[in-house]
Protein backbone atom coordinates (compact mmCIF):
# COMPACT_ATOMS: atom_id res chain seq x y z
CA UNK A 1 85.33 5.86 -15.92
CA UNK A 2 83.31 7.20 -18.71
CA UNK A 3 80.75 4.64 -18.31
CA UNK A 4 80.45 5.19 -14.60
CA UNK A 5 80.20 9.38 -15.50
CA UNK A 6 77.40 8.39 -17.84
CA UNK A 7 74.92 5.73 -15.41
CA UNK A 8 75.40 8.95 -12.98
CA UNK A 9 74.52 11.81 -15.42
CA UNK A 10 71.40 9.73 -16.81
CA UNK A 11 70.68 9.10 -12.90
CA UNK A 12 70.88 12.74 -12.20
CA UNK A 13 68.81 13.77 -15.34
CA UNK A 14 66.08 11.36 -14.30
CA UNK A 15 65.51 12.59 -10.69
CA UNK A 16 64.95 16.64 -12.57
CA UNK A 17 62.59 14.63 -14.88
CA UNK A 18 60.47 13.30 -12.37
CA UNK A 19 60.46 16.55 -10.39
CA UNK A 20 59.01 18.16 -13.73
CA UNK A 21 56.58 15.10 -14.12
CA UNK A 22 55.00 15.67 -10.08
CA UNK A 23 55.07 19.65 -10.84
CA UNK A 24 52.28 18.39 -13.10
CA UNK A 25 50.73 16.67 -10.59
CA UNK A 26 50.68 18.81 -7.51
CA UNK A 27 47.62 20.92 -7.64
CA UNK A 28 46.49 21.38 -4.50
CA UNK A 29 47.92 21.90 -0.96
CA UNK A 30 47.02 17.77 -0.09
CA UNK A 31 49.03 16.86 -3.37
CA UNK A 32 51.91 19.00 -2.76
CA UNK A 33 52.52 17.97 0.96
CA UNK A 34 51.39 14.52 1.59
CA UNK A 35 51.25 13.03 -2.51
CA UNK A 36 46.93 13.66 -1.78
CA UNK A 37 46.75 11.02 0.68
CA UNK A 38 46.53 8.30 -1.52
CA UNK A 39 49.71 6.23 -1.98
CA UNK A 40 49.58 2.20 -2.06
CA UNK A 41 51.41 -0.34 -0.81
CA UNK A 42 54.20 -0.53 -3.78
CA UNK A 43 55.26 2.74 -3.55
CA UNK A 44 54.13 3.78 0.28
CA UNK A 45 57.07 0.83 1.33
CA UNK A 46 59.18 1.80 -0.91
CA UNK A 47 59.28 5.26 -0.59
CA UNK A 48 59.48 5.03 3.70
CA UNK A 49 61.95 2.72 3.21
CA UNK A 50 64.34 5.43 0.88
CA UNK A 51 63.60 8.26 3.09
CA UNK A 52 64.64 5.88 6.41
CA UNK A 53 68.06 4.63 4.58
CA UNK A 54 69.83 7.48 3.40
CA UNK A 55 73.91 8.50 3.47
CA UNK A 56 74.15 7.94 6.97
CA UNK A 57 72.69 4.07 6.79
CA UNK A 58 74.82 3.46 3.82
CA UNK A 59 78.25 5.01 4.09
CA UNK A 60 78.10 5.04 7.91
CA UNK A 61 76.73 1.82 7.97
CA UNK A 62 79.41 0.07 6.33
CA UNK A 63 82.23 1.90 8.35
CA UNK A 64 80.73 1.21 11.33
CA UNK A 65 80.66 -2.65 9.80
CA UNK A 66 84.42 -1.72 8.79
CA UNK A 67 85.13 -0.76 12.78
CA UNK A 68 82.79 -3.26 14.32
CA UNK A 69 82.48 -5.95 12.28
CA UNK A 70 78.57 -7.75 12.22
CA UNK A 71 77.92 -5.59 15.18
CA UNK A 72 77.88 -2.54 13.21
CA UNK A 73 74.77 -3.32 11.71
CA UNK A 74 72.90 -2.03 15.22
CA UNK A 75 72.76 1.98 14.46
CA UNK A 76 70.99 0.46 11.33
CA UNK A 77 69.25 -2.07 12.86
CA UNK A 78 67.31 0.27 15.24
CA UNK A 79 66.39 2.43 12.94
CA UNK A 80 64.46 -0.54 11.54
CA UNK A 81 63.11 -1.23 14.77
CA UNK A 82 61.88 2.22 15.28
CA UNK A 83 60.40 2.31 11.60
CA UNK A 84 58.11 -1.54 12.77
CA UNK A 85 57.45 -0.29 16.08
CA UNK A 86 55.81 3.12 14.08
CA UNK A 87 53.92 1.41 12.02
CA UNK A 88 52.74 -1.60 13.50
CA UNK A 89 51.40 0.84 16.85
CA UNK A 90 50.58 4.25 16.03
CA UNK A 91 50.46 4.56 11.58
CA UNK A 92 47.43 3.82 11.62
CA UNK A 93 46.33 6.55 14.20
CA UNK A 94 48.63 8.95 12.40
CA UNK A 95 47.62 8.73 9.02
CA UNK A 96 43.76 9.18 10.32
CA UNK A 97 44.52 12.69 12.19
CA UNK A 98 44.16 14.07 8.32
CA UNK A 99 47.29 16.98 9.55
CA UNK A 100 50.13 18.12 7.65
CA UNK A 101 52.76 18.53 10.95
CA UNK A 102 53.60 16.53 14.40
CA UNK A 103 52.88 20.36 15.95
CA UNK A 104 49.26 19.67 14.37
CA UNK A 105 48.71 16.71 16.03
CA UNK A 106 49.98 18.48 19.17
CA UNK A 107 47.30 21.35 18.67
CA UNK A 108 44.13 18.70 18.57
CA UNK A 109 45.46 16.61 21.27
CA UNK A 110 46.06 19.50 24.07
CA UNK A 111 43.95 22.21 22.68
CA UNK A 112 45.96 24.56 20.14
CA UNK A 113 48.83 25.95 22.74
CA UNK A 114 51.75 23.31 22.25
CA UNK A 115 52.38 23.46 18.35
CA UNK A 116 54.35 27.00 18.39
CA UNK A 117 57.27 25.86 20.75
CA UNK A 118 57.16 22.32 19.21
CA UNK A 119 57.30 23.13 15.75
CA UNK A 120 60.43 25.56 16.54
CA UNK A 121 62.72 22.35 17.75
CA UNK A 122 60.76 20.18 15.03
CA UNK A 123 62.38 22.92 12.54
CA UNK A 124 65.86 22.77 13.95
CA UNK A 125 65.77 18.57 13.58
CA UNK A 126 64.38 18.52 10.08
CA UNK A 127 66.89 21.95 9.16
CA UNK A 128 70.17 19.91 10.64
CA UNK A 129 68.62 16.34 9.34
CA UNK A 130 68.93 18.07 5.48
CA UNK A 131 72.20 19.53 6.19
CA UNK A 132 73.91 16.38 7.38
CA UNK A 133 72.76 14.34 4.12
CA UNK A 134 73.29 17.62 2.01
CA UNK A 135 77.13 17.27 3.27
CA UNK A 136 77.53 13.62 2.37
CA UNK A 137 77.72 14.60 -1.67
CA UNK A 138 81.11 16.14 -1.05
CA UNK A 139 82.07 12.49 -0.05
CA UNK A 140 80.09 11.01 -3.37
CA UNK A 141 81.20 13.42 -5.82
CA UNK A 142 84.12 13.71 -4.92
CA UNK A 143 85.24 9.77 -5.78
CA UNK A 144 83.09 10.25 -8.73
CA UNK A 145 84.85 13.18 -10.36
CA UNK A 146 87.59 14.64 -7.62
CA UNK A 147 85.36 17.39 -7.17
CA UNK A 148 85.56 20.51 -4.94
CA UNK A 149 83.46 19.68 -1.34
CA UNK A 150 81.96 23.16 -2.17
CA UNK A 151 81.19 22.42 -5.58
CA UNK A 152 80.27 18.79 -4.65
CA UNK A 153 77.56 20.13 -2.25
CA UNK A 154 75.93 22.94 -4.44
CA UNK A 155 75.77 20.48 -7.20
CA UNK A 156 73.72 17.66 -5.27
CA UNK A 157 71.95 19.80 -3.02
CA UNK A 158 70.93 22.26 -6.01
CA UNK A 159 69.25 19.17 -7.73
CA UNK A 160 67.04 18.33 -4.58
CA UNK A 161 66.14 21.29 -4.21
CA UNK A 162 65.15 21.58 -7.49
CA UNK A 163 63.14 18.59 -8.02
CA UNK A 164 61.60 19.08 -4.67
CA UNK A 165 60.77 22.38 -5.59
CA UNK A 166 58.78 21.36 -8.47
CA UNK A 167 56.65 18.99 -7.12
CA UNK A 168 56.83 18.82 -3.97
CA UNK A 169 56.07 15.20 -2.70
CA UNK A 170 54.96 13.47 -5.40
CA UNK A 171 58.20 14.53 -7.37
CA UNK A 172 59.89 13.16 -4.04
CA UNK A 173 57.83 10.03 -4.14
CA UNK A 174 58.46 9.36 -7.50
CA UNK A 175 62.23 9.71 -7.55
CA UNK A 176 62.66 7.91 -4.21
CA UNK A 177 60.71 4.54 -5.95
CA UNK A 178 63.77 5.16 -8.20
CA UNK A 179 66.13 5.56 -5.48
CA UNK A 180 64.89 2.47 -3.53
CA UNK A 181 65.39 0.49 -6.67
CA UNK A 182 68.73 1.76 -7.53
CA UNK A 183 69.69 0.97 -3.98
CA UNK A 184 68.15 -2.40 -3.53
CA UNK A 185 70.58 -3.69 -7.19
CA UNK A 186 73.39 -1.37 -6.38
CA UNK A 187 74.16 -2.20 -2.19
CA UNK A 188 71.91 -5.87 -1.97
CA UNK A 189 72.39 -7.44 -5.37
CA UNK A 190 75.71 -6.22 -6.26
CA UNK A 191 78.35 -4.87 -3.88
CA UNK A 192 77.14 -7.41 -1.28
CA UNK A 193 78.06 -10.27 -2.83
CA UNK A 194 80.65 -8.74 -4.86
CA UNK A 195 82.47 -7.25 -1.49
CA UNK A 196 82.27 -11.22 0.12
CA UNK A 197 83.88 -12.51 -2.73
CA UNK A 198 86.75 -10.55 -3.15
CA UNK A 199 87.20 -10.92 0.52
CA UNK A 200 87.65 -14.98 0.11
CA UNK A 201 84.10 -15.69 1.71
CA UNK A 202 82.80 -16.07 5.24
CA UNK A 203 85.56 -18.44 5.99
CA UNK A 204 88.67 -15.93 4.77
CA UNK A 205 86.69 -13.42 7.02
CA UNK A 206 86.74 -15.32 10.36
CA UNK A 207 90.24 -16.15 9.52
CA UNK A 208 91.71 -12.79 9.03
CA UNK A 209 89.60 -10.70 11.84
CA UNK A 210 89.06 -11.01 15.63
CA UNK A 211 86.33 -13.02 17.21
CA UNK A 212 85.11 -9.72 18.06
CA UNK A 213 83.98 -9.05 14.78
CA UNK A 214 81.47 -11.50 14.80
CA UNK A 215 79.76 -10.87 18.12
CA UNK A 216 76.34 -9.67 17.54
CA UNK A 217 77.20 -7.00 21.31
CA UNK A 218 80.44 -6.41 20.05
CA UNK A 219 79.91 -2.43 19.13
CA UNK A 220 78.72 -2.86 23.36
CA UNK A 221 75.20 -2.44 25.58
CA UNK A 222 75.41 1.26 26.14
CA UNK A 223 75.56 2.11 22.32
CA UNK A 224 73.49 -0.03 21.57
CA UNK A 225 71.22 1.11 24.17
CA UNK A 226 71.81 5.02 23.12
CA UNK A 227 71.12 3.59 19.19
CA UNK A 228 67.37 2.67 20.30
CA UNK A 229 66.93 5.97 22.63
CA UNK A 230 67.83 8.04 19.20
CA UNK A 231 66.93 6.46 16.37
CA UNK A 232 64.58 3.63 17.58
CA UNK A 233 62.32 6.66 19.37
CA UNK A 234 63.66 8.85 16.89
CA UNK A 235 61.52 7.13 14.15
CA UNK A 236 58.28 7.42 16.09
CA UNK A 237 57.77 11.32 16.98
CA UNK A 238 60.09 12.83 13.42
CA UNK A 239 58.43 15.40 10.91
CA UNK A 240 60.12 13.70 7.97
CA UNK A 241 58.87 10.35 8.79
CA UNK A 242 55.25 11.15 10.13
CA UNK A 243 55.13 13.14 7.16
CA UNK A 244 55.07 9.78 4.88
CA UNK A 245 52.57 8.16 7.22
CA UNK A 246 50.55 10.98 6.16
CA UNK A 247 50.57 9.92 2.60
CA UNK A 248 49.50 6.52 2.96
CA UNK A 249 46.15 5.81 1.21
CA UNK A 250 44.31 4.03 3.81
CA UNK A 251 45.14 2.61 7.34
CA UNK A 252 46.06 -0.53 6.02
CA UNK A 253 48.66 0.41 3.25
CA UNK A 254 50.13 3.00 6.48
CA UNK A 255 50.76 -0.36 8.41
CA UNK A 256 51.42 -3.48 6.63
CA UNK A 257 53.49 -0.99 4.05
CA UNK A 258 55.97 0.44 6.60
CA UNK A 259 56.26 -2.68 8.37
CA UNK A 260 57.78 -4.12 4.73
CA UNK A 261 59.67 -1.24 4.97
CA UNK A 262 61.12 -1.53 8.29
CA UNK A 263 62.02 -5.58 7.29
CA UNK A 264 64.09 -4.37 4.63
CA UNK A 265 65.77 -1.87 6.82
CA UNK A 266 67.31 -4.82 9.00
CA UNK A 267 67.89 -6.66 6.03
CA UNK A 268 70.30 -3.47 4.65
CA UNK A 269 71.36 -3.20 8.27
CA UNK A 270 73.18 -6.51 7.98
CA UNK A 271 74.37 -6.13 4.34
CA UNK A 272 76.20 -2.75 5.35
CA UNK A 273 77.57 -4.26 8.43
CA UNK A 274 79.18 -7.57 6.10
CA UNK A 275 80.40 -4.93 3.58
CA UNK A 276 82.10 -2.77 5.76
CA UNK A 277 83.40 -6.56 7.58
CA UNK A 278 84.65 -7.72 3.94
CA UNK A 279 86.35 -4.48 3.33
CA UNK A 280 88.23 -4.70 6.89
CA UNK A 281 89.85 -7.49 5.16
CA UNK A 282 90.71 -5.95 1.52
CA UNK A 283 92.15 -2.50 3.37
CA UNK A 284 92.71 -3.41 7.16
CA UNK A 285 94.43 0.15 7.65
CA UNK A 286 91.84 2.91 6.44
CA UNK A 287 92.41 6.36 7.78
CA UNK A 288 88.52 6.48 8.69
CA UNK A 289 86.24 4.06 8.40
CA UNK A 290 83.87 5.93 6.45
CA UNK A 291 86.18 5.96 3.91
CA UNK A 292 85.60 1.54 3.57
CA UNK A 293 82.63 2.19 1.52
CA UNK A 294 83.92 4.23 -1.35
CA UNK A 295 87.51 2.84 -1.43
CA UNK A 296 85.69 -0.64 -1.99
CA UNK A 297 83.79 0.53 -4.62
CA UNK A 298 86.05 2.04 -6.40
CA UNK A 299 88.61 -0.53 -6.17
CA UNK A 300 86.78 -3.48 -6.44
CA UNK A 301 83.45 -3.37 -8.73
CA UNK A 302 84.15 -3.64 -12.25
CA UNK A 303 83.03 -0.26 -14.57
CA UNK A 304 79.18 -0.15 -15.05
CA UNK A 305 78.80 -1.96 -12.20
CA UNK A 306 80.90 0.72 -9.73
CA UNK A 307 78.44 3.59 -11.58
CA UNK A 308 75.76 1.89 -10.22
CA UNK A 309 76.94 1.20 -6.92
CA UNK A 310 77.34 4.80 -6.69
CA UNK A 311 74.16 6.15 -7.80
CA UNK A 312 72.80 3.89 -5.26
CA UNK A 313 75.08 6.12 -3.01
CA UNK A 314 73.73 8.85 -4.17
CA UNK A 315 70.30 7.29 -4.05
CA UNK A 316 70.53 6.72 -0.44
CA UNK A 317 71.91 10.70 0.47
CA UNK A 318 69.63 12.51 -1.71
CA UNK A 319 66.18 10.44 -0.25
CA UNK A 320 66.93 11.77 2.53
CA UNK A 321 67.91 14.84 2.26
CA UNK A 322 64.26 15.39 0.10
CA UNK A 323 62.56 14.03 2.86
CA UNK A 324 64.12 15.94 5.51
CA UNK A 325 63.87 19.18 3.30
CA UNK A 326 60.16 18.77 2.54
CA UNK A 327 59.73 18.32 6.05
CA UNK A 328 61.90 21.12 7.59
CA UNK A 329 59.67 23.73 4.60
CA UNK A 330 56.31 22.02 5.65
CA UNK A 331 56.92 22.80 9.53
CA UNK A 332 58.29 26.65 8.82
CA UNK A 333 55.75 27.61 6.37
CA UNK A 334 52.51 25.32 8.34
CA UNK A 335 53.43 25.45 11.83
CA UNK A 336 55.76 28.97 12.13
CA UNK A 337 55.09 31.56 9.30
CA UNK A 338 51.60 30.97 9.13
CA UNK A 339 51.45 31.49 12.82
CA UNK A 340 52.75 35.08 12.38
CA UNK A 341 50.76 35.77 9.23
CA UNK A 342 47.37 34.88 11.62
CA UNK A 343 48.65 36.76 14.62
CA UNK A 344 49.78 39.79 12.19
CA UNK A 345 45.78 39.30 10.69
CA UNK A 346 44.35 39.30 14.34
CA UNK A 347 46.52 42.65 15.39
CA UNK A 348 44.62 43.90 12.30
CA UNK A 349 46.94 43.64 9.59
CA UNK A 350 44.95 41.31 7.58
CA UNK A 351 45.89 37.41 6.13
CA UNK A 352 44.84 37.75 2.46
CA UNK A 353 43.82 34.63 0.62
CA UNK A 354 47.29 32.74 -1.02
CA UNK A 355 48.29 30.33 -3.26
CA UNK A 356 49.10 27.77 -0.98
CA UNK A 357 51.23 25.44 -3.51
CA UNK A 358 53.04 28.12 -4.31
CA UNK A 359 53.65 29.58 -1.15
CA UNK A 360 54.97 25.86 0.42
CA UNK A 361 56.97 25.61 -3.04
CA UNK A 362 58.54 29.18 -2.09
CA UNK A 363 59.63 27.77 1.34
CA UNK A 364 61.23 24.93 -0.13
CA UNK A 365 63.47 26.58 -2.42
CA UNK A 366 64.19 29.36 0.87
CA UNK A 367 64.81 26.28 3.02
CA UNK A 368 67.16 24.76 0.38
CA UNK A 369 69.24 27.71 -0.01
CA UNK A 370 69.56 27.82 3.63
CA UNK A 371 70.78 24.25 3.87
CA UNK A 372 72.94 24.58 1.23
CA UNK A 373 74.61 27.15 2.70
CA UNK A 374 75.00 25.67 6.41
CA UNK A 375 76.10 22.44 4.53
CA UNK A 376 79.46 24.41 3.26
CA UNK A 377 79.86 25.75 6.56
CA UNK A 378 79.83 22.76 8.70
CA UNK A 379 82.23 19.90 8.18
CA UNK A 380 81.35 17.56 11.06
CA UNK A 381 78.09 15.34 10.03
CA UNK A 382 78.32 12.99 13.17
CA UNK A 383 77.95 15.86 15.35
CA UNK A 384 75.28 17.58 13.37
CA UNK A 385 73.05 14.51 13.08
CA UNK A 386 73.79 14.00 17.08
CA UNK A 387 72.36 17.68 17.91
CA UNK A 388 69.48 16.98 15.87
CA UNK A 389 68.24 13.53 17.04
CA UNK A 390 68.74 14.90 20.72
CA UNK A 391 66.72 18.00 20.62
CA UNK A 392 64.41 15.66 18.70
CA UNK A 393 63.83 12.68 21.13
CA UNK A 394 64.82 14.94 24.47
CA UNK A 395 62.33 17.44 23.46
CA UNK A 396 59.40 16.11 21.55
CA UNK A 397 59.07 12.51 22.81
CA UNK A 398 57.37 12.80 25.72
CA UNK A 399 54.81 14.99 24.86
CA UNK A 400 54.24 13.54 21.66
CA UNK A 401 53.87 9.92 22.87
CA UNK A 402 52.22 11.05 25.99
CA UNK A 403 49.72 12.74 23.92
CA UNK A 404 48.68 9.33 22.27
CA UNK A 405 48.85 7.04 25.00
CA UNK A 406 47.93 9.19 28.33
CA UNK A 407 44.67 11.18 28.14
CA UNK A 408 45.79 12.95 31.56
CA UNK A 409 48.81 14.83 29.88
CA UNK A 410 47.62 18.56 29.32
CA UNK A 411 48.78 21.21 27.42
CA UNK A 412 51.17 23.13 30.40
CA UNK A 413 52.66 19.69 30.78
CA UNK A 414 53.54 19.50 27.18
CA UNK A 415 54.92 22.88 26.88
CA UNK A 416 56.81 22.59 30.16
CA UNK A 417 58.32 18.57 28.91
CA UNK A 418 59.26 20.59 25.39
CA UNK A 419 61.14 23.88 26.72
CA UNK A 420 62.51 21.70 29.53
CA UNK A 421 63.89 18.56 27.95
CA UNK A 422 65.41 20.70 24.88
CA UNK A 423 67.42 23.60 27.39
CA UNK A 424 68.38 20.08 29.07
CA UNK A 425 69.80 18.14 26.32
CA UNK A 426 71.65 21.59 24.82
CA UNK A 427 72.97 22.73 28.44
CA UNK A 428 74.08 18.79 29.03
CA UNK A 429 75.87 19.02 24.83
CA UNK A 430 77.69 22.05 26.20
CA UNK A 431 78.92 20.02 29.54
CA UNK A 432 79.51 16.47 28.37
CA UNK A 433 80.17 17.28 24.81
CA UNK A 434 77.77 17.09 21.89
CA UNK A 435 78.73 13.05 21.17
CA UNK A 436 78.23 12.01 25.04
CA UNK A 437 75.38 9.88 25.86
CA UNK A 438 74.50 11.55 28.93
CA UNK A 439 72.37 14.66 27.42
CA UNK A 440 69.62 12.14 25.73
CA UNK A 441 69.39 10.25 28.76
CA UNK A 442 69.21 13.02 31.27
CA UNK A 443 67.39 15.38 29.03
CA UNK A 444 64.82 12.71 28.30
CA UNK A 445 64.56 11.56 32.34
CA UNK A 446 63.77 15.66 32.84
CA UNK A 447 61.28 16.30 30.27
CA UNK A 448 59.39 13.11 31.21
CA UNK A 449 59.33 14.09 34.91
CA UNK A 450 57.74 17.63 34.03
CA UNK A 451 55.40 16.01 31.76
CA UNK A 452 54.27 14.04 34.96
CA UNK A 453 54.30 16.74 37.19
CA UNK A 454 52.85 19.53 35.62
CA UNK A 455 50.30 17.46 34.24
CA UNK A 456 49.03 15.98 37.39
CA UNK A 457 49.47 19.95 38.44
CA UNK A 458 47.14 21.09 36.25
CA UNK A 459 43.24 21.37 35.34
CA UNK A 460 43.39 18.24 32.79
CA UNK A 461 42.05 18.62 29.41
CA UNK A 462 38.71 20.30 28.27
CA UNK A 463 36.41 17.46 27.46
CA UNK A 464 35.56 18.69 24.12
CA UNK A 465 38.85 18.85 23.20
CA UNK A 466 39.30 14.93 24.15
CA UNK A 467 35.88 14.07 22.57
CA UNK A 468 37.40 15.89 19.25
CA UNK A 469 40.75 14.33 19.73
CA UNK A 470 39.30 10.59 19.90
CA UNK A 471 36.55 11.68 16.86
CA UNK A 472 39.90 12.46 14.55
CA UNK A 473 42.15 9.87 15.93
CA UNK A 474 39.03 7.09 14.67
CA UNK A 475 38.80 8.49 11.69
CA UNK A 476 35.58 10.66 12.25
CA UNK A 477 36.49 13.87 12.73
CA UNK A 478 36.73 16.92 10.01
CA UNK A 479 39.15 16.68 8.28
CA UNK A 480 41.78 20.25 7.35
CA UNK A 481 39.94 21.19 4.30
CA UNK A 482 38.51 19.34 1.52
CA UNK A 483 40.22 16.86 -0.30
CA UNK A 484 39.30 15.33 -3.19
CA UNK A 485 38.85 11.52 -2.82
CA UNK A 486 40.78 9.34 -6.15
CA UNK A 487 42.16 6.09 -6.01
CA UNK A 488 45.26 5.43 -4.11
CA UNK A 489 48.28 4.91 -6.16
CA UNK A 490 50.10 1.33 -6.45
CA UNK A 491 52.50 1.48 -8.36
């Protein structure tokens, strides 16, 4: 496999170069966090699309397709969904609020008092959303080179954190353009076909499997029904995803550039659904069907060609694990620590003046270590990405979409929807068990009832605050701080 070792290593060595390349580049606050607002269309779709389709979409995708058959595609599929439904309805909005952190947008909308308690469950998503992907190296390296999961997971994880660390988002821009590429050759132009093939074709398929395999509702209503409540909603409200909107160099690029992006999402949907169908035939007695994806790589794709196959892997883990590390450093250094710091200044303490690249650079590389670390820990990444997707939509959607399309929502009801709908969905984990459907369905039911409630309760929100709220969301409105104004980027 030494020519498989070698397209990985060069791989590997080109995401740190690119992370030294964007250090270059990221000299202010804007360029660090959001790439200076001023991505184009090449690289804005590309990039959403890596962060959306990481370890999870791939591996899981195709042993879901492996379990399921064509059906399998859905958990995929939604995400998709979720990713057009962002950006052909609210990208635009987003990317003109000019903020750095959902709990941001929270602040303008109801007045400053939601973004504390928000930004705490925002944390724990974007924290557990790094750790799951950080995990899914043990299952990468360890058909690459037999490696220890401990050693697999320091070794991948160190590298994000290290190119991440360096530059911040436009080293994670840059690399995931990469990544998107090496994906798009490795899963679409390569094991797809390759994977059909060697399973005799479409015919040999339908011959071999159960009808079942080839019903669109075979993986059945409620899942697919729970898919959309997590990951469909999940795509609208999360820090990690709003985060690219925010880079987007005008409203435009924000939504004709994700909805490319969320296209090709259903397009890898189906691909990873057929692969894992195509391997059911080659191995129809797997131990797990996670396991469809690298046996049939390994297996079946000639040398070169399996080195690729896996840096596309790899491709697909470590975008999102960037993304979701960026995100989870960006909401405890913007929306938690600097919180303290002011109330510390206020109790007469002080807030000195701070490097604020370096600062969000040191919370990266604290954040990493900490995901590392919980990474080797934990073993199971279902459950982990289950926790985090229902505090997420159980505790943030409401107010979040509320706040865009309800001007009677207020502040209490926020705050009240938030602590609510997240002590739901954890107390409803602990009863039904963390991979039931029932806590995102009750827990979201609860928090939007409270939202109601309280709101309709309550004084409703100060005029000014509204008048402010509507000047930012056109576009109008003062902007942060002052950011210099270059030509958006386009490839």
């Amino acid at each position: 496999m030494a020519v498989d070792y070698t397209v990985i290593v060069v791989y590997l060595a080109g995401m740190l170069a690119m992370g030294w390349w964007g250090m270059r580049r990221a000299k202010s606050k804007s360029d660090f966090l959001v790439a200076g607002r001023r991505l184009g269309p090449t690289m804005y779709s590309g990039t959403m699309a890596a962060i959306v389709l990481g370890g999870a979409s791939t591996i899981g995708g195709v042993g879901l397709g492996y379990q399921y058959g064509l059906s399998g595609a859905w958990m995929v599929f939604t995400i998709g969904l979720g990713l057009l439904a962002l950006s052909l309805f609210f990208s635009a909005r987003i990317a003109r609020l000019k903020v750095y952190t959902v709990s941001e947008m929270l602040d303008l909308r109801y007045g400053g008092r939601a973004g504390v308690i928000s930004g705490l469950v925002m944390w724990a998503y974007t924290l557990m959303l790094a750790v799951t992907s950080t995990i899914a190296y043990a299952t990468i390296f360890d058909v690459l080179f037999d490696m220890n999961r401990t050693v697999a997971i320091v070794l991948g994880g160190s590298i994000v954190v290290a190119y991440s660390t360096l530059g911040g988002m436009w080293s994670i821009t840059l690399t995931d353009m990469v990544q998107f590429v090496v994906k798009t050759i490795g899963v679409l132009l390569l094991l797809l076909p390759i994977a059909v093939v060697k399973a005799g074709g479409f015919s040999e398929m339908k011959a071999q499997l159960p009808t079942g395999y080839f019903d669109p509702l075979g993986i059945g209503g409620e899942t697919i029904f729970t898919y959309v409540l997590i990951y469909t909603f999940g795509m609208l409200i999360g820090q990690d995803i709003w985060q690219r909107v925010f880079t987007a160099g005008s409203d435009r690029t924000a939504k004709w550039g994700g909805t490319v992006a969320g296209t090709y999402c259903l397009v890898y949907a189906l691909a990873g659904a057929v692969i894992g169908t195509a391997a059911k035939v080659l191995y129809p007695k797997l131990a797990s069907p996670d396991d469809a994806f690298a046996t049939i790589v390994k297996d079946e794709l000639p040398v070169g060609v399996r080195g690729l196959v896996l840096a596309a892997a790899l491709a697909a883990v470590m975008s999102t694990s960037s993304g979701a590390l960026i995100a989870c450093a960006t909401v405890a250094n913007n929306d938690i620590w600097s919180r303290l710091r002011g109330a510390v200044g206020r109790g007469g303490g002080g807030s000195e003046p701070h490097d604020e690249v370096k600062g969000n650079r040191a919370f990266i590389l604290v954040m990493g270590i900490a995901v590392i670390c919980t990474a080797i820990a934990l073993n199971n990444v279902v459950e982990a990405l289950t926790v985090a997707y229902n505090l997420l939509v159980g505790g943030l959607l409401v107010p979040i979409l509320g706040g865009l399309l309800w001007k009677r929502g207020t502040a209490q009801g926020a705050l009240a929807a938030v602590a609510v709908g997240g002590l739901a969905v954890v107390a409803l984990m602990a009863t039904y068990g963390i991979l039931a459907n029932e806590p995102v369905y009750y827990g979201l039911l609860a928090s939007l009832a409270v939202y109601v409630i309280v709101s309709l309760a309550t004084p409703a929100t100060d005029a000014a605050v509204l008048a402010a709220w509507r000047e930012r969301l056109a576009g109008r409105g003062s902007e942060p701080a002052a950011e210099p104004k270059e030509e958006s980027v386009t490839r």
